[in-house]
N, C-alpha and C. Protein backbone atom coordinates (compact mmCIF):
# COMPACT_ATOMS: atom_id res chain seq x y z
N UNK A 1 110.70 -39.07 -69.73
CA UNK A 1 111.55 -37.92 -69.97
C UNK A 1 112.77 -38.39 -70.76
N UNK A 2 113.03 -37.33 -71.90
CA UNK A 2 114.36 -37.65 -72.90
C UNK A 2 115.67 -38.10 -71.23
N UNK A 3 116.48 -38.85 -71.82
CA UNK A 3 118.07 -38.95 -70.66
C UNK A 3 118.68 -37.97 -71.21
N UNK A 4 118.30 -37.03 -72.01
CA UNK A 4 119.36 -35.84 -71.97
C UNK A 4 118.80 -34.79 -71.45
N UNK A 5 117.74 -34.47 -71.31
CA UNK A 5 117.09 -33.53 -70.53
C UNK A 5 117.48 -34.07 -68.71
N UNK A 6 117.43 -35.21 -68.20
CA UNK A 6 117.76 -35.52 -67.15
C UNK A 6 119.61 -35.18 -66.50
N UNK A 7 120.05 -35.32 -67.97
CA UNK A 7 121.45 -35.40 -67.87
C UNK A 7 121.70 -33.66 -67.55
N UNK A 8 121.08 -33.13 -68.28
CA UNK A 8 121.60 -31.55 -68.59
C UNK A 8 121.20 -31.16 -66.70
N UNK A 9 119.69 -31.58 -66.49
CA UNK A 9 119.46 -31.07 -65.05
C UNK A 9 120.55 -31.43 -63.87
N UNK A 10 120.60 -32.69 -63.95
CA UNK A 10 121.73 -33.37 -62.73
C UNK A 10 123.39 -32.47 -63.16
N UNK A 11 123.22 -31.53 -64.20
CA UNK A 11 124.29 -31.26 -64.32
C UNK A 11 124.33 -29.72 -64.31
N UNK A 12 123.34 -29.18 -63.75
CA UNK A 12 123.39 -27.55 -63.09
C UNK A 12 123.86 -27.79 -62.06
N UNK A 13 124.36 -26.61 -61.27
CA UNK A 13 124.72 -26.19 -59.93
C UNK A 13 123.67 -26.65 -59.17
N UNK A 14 124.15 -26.59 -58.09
CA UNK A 14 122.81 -27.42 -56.63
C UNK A 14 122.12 -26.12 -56.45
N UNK A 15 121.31 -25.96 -56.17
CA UNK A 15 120.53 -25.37 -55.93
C UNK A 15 119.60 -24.46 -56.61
N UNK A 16 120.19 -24.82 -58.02
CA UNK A 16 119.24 -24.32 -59.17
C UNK A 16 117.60 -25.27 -59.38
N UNK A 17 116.93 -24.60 -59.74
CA UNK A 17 115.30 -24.84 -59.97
C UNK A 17 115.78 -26.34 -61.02
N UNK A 18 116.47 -26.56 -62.02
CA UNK A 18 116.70 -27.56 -63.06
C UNK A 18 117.34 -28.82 -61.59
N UNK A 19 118.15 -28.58 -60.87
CA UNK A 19 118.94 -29.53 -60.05
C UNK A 19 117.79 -29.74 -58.92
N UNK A 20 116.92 -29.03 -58.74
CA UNK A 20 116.04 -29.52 -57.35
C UNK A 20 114.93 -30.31 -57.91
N UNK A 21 114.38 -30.03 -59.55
CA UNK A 21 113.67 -30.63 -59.73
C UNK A 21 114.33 -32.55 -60.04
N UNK A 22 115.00 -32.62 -60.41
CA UNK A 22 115.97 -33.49 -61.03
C UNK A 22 116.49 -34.62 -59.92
N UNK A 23 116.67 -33.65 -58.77
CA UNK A 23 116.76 -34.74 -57.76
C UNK A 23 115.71 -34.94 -57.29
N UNK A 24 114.48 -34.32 -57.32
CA UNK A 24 113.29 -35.48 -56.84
C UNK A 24 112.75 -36.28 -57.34
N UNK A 25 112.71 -35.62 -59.49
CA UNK A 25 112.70 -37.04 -60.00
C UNK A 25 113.57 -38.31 -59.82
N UNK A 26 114.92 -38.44 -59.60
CA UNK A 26 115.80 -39.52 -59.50
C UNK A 26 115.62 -40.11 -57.74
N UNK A 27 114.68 -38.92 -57.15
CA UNK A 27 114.53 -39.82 -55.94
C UNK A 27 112.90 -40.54 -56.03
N UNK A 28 111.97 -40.31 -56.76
CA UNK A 28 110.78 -40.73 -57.04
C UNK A 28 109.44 -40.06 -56.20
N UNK A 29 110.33 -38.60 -55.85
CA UNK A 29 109.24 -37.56 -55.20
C UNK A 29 108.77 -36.92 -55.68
N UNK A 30 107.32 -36.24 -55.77
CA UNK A 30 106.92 -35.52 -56.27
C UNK A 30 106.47 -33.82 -55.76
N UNK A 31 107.18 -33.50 -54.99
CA UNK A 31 106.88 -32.45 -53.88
C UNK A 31 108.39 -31.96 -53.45
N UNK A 32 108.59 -30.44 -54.37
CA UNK A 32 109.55 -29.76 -54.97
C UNK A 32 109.56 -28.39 -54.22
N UNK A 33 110.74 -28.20 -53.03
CA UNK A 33 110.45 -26.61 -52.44
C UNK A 33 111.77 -25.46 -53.16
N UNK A 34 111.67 -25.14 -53.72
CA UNK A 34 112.68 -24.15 -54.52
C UNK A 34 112.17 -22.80 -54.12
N UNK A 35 112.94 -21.49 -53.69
CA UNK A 35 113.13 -20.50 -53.44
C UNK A 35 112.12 -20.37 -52.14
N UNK A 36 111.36 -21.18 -51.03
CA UNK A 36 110.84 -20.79 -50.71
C UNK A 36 109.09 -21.35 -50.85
N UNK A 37 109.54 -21.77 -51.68
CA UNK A 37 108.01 -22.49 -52.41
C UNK A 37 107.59 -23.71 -52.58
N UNK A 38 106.75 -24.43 -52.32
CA UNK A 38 106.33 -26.19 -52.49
C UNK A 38 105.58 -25.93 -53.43
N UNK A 39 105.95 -26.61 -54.10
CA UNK A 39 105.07 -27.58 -55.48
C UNK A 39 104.75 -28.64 -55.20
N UNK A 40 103.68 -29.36 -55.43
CA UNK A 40 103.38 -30.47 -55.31
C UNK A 40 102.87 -31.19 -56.80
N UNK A 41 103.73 -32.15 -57.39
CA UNK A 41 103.51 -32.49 -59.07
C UNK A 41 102.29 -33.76 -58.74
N UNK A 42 101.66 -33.65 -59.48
CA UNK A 42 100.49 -34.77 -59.60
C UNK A 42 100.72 -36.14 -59.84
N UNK A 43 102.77 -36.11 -60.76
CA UNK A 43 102.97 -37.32 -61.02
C UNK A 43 104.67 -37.13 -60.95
N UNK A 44 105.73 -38.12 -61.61
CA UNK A 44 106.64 -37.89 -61.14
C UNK A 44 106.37 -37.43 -63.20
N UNK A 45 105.45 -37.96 -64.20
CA UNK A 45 105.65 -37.90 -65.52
C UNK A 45 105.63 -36.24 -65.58
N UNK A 46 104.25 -35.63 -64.50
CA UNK A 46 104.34 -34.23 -64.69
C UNK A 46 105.47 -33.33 -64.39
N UNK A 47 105.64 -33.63 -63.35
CA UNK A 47 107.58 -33.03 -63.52
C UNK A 47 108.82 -33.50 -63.87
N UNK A 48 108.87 -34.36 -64.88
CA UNK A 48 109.93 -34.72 -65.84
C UNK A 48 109.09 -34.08 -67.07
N UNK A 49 107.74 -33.68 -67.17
CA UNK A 49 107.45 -32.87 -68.50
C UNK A 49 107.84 -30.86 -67.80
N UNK A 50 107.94 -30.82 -66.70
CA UNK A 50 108.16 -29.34 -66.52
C UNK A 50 110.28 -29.10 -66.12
N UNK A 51 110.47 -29.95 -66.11
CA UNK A 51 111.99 -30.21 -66.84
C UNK A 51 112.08 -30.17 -68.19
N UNK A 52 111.63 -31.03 -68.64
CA UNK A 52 111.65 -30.38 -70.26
C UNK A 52 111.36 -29.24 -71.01
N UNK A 53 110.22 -28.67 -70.42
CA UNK A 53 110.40 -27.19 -70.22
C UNK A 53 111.06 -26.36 -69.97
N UNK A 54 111.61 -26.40 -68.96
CA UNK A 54 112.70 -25.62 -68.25
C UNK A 54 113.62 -25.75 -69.20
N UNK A 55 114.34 -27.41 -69.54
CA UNK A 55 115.36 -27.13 -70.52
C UNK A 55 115.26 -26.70 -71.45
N UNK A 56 113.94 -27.08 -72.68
CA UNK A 56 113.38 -26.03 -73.35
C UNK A 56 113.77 -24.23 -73.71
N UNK A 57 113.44 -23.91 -72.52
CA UNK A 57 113.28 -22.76 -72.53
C UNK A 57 114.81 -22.34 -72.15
N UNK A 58 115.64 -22.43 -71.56
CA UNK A 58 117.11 -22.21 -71.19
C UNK A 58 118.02 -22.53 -72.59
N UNK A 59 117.59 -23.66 -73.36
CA UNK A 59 118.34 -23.99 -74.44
C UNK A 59 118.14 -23.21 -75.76
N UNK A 60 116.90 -22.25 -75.91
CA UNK A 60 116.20 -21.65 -76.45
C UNK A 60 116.97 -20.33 -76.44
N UNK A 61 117.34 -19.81 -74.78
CA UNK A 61 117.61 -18.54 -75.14
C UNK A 61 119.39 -18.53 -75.02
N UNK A 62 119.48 -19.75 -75.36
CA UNK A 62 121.81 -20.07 -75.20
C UNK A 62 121.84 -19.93 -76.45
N UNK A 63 120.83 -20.36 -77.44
CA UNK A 63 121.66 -20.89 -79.28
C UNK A 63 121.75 -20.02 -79.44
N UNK A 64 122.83 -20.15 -80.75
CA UNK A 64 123.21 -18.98 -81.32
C UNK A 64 122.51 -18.79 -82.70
N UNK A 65 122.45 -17.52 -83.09
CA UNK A 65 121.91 -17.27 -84.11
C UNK A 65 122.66 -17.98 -85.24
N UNK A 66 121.41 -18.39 -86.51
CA UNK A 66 122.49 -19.06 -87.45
C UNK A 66 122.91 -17.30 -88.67
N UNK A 67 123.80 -18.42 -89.12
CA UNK A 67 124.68 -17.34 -90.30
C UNK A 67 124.63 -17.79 -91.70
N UNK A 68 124.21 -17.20 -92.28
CA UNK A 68 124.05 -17.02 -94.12
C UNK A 68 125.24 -16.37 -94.70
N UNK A 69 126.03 -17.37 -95.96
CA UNK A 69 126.88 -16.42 -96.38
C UNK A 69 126.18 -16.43 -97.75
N UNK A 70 126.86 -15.25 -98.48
CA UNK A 70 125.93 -14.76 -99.86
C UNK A 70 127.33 -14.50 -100.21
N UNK A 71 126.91 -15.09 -101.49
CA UNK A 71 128.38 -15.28 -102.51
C UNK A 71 127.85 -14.73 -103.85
N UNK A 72 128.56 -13.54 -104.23
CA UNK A 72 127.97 -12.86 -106.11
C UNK A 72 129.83 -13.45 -107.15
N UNK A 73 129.22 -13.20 -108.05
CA UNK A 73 130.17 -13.25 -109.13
C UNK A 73 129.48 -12.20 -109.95
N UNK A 74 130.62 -11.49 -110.83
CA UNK A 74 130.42 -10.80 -111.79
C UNK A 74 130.33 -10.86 -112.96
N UNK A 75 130.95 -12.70 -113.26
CA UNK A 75 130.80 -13.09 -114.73
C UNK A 75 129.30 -12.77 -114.82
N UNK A 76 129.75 -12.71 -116.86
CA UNK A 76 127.90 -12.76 -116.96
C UNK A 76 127.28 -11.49 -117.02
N UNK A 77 127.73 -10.59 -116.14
CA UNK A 77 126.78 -9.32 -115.98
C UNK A 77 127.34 -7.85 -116.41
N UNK A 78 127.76 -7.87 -117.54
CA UNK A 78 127.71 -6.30 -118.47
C UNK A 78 126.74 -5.81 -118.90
């Protein structure tokens, strides 16, 4: 897993889905209960790839749209 995807998780609020997964990777568990629910990851690689996802998808819907400026001149055109 990228260290900035790790960094961004250890750096949500506790009890967010990004911070529960994050501390079981840094504890070397693979068996994740968030809202109520157990997951059990097949590896610790498979849930440092569904962190990347997660950040993925959260970083996806924060950016901001980009901006085009359009510049005319009038020389030239009689």
């Amino acid at each position: 897993m990228h260290p900035i995807v790790l960094a961004w998780a250890l750096a949500q609020p506790a009890g967010t889905r990004a911070a529960v997964l994050a501390a079981a990777f840094t504890g070397g568990t693979t068996r994740v209960t968030f809202d109520g629910r157990t997951v059990e990851y097949r590896s610790l690689d498979e849930l440092g790839r569904a962190l990347s996802v997660l950040h993925a998808a959260e970083n996806t819907a924060a950016r901001q749209p980009s901006v085009t400026l359009a510049s005319f001149s009038r020389e030239g055109s009689r």
